[in-house]
C-alpha atoms as a PDB file:
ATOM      1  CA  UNK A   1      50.426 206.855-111.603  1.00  0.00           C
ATOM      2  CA  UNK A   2      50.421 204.362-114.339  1.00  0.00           C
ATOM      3  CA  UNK A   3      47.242 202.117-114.519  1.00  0.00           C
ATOM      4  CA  UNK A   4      47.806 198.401-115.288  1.00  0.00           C
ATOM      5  CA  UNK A   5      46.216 197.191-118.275  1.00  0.00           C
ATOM      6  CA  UNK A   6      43.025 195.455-118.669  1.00  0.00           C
ATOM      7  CA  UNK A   7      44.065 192.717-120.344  1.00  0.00           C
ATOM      8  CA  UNK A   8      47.205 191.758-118.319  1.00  0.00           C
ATOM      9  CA  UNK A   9      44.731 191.432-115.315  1.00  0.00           C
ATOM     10  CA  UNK A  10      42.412 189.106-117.471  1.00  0.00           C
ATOM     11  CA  UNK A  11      45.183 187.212-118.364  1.00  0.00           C
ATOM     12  CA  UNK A  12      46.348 186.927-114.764  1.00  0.00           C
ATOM     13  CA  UNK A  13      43.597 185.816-113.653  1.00  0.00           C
ATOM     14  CA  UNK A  14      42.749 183.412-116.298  1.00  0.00           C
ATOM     15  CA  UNK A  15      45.761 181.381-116.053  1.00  0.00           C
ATOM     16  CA  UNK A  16      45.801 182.007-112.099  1.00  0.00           C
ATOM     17  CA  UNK A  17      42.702 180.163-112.322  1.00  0.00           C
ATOM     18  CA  UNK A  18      43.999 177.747-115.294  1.00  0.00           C
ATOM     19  CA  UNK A  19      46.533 176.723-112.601  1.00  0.00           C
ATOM     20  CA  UNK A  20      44.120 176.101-109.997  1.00  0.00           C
ATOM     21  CA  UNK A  21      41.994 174.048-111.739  1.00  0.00           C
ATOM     22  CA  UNK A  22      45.163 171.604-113.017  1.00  0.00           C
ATOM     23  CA  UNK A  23      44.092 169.685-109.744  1.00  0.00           C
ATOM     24  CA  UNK A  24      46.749 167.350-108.252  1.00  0.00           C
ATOM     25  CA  UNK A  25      47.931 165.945-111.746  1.00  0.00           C
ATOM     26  CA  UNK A  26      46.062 162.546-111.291  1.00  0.00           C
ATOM     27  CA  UNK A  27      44.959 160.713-114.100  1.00  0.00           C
ATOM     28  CA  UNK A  28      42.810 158.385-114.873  1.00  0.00           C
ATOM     29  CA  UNK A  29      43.698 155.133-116.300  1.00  0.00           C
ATOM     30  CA  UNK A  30      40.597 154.181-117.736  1.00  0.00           C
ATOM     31  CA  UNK A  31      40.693 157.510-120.085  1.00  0.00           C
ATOM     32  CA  UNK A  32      44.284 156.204-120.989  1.00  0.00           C
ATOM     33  CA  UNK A  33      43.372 152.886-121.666  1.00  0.00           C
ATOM     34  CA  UNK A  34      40.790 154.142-123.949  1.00  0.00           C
ATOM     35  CA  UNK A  35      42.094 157.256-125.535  1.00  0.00           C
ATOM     36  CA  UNK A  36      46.056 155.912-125.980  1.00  0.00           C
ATOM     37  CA  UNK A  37      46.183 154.619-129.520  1.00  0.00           C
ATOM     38  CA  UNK A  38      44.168 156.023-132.327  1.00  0.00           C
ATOM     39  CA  UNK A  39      44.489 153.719-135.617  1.00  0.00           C
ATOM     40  CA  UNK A  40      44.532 155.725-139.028  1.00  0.00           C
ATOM     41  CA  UNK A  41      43.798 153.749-142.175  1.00  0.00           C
ATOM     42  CA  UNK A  42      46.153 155.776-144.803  1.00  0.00           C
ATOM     43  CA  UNK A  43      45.587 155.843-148.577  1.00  0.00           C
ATOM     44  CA  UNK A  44      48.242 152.675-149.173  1.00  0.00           C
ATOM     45  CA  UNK A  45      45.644 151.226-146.606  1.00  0.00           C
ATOM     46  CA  UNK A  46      48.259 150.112-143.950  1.00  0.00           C
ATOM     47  CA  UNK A  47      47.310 150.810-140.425  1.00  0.00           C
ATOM     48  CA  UNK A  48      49.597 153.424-137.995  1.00  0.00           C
ATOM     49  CA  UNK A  49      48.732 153.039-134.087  1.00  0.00           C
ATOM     50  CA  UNK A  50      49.981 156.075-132.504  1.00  0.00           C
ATOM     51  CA  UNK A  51      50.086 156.567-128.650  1.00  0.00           C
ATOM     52  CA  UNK A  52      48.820 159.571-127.662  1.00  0.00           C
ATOM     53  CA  UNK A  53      49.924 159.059-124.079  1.00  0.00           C
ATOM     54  CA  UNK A  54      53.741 161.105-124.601  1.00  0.00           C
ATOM     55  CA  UNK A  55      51.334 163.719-126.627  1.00  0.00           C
ATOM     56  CA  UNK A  56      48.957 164.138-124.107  1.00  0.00           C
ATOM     57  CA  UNK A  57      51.909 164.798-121.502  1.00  0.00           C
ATOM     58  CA  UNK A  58      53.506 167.476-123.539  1.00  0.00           C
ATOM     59  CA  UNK A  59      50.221 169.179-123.734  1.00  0.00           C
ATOM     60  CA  UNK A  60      49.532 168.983-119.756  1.00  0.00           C
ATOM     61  CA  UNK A  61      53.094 170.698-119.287  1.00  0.00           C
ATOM     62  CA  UNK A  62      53.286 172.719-121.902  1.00  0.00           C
ATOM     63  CA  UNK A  63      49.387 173.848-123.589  1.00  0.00           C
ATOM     64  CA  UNK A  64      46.958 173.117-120.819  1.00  0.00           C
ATOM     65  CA  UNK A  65      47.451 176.430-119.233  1.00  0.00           C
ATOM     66  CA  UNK A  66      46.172 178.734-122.467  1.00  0.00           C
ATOM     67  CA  UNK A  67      44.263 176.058-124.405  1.00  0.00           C
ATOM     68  CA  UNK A  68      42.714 174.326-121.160  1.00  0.00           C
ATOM     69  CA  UNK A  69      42.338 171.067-120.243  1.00  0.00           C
ATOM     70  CA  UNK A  70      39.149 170.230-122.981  1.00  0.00           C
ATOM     71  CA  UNK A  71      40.765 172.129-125.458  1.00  0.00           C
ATOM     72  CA  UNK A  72      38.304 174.847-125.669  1.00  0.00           C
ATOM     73  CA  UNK A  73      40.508 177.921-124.953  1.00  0.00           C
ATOM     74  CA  UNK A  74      39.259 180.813-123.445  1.00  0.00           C
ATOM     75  CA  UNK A  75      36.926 182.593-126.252  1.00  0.00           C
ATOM     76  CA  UNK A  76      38.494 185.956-127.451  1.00  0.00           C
ATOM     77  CA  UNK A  77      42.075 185.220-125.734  1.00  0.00           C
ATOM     78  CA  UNK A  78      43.087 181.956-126.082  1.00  0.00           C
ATOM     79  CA  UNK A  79      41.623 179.878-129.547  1.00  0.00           C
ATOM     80  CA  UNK A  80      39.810 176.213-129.185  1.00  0.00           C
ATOM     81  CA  UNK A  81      42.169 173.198-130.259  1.00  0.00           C
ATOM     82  CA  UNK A  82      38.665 171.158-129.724  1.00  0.00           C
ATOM     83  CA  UNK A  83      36.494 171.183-133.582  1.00  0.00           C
ATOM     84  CA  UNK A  84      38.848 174.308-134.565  1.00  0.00           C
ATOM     85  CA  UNK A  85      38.357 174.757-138.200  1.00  0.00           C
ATOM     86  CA  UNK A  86      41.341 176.734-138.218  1.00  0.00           C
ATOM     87  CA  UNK A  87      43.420 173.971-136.845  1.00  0.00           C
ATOM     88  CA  UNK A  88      41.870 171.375-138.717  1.00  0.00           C
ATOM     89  CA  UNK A  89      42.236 173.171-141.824  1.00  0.00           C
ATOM     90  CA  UNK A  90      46.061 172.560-142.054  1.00  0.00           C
ATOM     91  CA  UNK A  91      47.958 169.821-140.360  1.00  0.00           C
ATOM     92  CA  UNK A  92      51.183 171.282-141.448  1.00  0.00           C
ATOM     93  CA  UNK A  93      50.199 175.096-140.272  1.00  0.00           C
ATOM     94  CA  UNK A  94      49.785 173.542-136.483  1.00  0.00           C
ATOM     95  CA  UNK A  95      53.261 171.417-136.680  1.00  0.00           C
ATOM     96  CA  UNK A  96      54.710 174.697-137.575  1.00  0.00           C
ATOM     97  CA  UNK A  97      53.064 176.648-134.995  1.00  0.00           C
ATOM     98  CA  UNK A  98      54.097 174.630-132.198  1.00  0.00           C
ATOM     99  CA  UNK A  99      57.768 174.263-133.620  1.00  0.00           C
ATOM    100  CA  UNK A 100      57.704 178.388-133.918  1.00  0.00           C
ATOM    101  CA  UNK A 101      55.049 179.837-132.093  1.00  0.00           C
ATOM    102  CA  UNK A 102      52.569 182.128-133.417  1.00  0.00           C
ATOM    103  CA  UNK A 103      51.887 185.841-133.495  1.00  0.00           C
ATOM    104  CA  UNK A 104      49.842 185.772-136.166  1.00  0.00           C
ATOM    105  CA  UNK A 105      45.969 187.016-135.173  1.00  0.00           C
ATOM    106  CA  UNK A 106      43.503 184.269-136.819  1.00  0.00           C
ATOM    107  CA  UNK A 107      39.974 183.753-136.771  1.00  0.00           C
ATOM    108  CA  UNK A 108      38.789 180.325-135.369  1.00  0.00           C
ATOM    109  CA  UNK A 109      35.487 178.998-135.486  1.00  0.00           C
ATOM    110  CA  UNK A 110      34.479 182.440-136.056  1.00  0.00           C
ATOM    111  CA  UNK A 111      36.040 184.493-133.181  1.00  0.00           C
ATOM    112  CA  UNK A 112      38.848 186.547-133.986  1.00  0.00           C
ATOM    113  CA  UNK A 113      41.523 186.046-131.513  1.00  0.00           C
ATOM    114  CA  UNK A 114      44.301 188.951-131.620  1.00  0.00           C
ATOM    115  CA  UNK A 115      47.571 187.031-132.216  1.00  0.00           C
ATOM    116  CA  UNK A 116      48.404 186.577-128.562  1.00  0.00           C
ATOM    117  CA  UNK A 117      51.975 185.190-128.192  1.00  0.00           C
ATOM    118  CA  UNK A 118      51.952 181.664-128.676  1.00  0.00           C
ATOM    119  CA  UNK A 119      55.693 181.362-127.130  1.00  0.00           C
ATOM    120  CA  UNK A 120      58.045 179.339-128.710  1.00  0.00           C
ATOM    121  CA  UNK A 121      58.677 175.935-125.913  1.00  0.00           C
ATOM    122  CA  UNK A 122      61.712 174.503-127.928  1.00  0.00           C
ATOM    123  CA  UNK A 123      60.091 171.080-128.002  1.00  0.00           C
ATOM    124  CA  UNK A 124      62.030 167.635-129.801  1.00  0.00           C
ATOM    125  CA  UNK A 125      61.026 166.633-132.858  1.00  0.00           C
ATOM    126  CA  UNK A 126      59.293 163.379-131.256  1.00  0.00           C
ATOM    127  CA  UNK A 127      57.276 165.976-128.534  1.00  0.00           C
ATOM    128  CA  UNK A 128      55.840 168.318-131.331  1.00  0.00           C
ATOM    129  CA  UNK A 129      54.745 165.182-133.401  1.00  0.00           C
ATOM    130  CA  UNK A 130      53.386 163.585-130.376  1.00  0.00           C
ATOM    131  CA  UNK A 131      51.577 167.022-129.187  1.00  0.00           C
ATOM    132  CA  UNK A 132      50.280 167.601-132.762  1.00  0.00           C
ATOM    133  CA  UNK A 133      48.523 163.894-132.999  1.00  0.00           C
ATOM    134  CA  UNK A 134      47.109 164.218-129.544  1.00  0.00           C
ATOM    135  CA  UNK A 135      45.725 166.959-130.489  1.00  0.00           C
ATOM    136  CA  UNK A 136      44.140 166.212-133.485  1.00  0.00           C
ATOM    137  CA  UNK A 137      43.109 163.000-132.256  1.00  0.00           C
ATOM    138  CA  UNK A 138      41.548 164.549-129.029  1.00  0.00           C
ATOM    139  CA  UNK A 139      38.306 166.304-127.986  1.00  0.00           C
ATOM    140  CA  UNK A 140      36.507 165.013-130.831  1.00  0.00           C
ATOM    141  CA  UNK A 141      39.037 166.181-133.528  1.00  0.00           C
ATOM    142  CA  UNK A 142      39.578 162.858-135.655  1.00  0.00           C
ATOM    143  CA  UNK A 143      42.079 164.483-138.245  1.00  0.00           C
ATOM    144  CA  UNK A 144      44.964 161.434-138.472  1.00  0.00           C
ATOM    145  CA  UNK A 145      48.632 162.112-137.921  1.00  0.00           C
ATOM    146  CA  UNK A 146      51.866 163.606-138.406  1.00  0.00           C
ATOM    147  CA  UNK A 147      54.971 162.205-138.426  1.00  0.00           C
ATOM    148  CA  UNK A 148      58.211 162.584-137.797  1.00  0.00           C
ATOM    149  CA  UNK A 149      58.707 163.457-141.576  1.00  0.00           C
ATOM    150  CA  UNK A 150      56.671 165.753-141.374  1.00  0.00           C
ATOM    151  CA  UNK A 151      58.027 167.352-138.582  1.00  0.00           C
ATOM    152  CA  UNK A 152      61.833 167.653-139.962  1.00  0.00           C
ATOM    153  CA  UNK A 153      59.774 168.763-143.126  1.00  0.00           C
ATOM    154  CA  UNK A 154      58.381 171.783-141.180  1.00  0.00           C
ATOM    155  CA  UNK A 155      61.884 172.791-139.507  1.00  0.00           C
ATOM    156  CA  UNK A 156      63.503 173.123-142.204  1.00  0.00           C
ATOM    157  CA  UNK A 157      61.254 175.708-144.189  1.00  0.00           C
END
């Protein structure tokens, strides 16, 4: 008789409780109201307001479950999006990674995570730049945006 693997029951019961936690998918509009438009001053000092309402969304459906609901991941399995220094570190690395996936075992905030499959979701070009800026606009990450540009920029390498 085969035994199961360790780490398939961890990660059963990680996102078994990941999707127990979720709650009943209320929100709260005062978070919204607060937390919906960031304002970046860029180097020609114009002003972008971005809404990271459609970002936070895609997240909910599509991140929440690994990468939880604060962004601190589950240490050793799933990385932090919240202060990551790997994220942080390169804007363009995390468009790409939620246009492709990753495989790739990193080191974030010094814990090695093992390259767990981050699965490719097939998102529009507007959901991974909307995803990407909530992100690192969220949790106390204040690292500006992406853009569409940037995006196409990242698809086509």
């Amino acid at each position: 008789m085969k035994k199961f693997p360790f780490y398939l029951l961890s990660l059963i019961a990680i996102l078994s409780l990941s999707l127990i936690s979720c709650g009943n998918g209320a929100e709260s509009n005062e978070e919204d109201k607060d937390s919906a438009k960031v304002e970046e001053t860029l180097p020609n000092e114009t002003t972008v307001d971005i809404d990271l309402t459609a970002g936070k969304k895609v997240y909910v459906d599509n991140c929440m479950v690994c990468h939880q609901e604060n962004g601190e991941g589950v240490v050793g399995t799933f990385p932090p999006l919240a202060n990551s220094d790997y994220l942080l570190a390169d804007k363009m690395r995390a468009v790409k990674q939620a246009i492709y996936g990753s495989k790739t075992p990193i080191t974030v905030n010094g814990v090695e995570y093992p390259g767990n499959v981050m699965t490719v979701i097939n998102l529009t070009d507007e959901q991974v730049r909307d995803v990407v800026n909530y992100i690192l606009n969220s949790w106390g990450n204040n690292d500006g945006t992406v853009t569409i540009e940037d995006v196409k920029a990242a698809r086509e390498k």
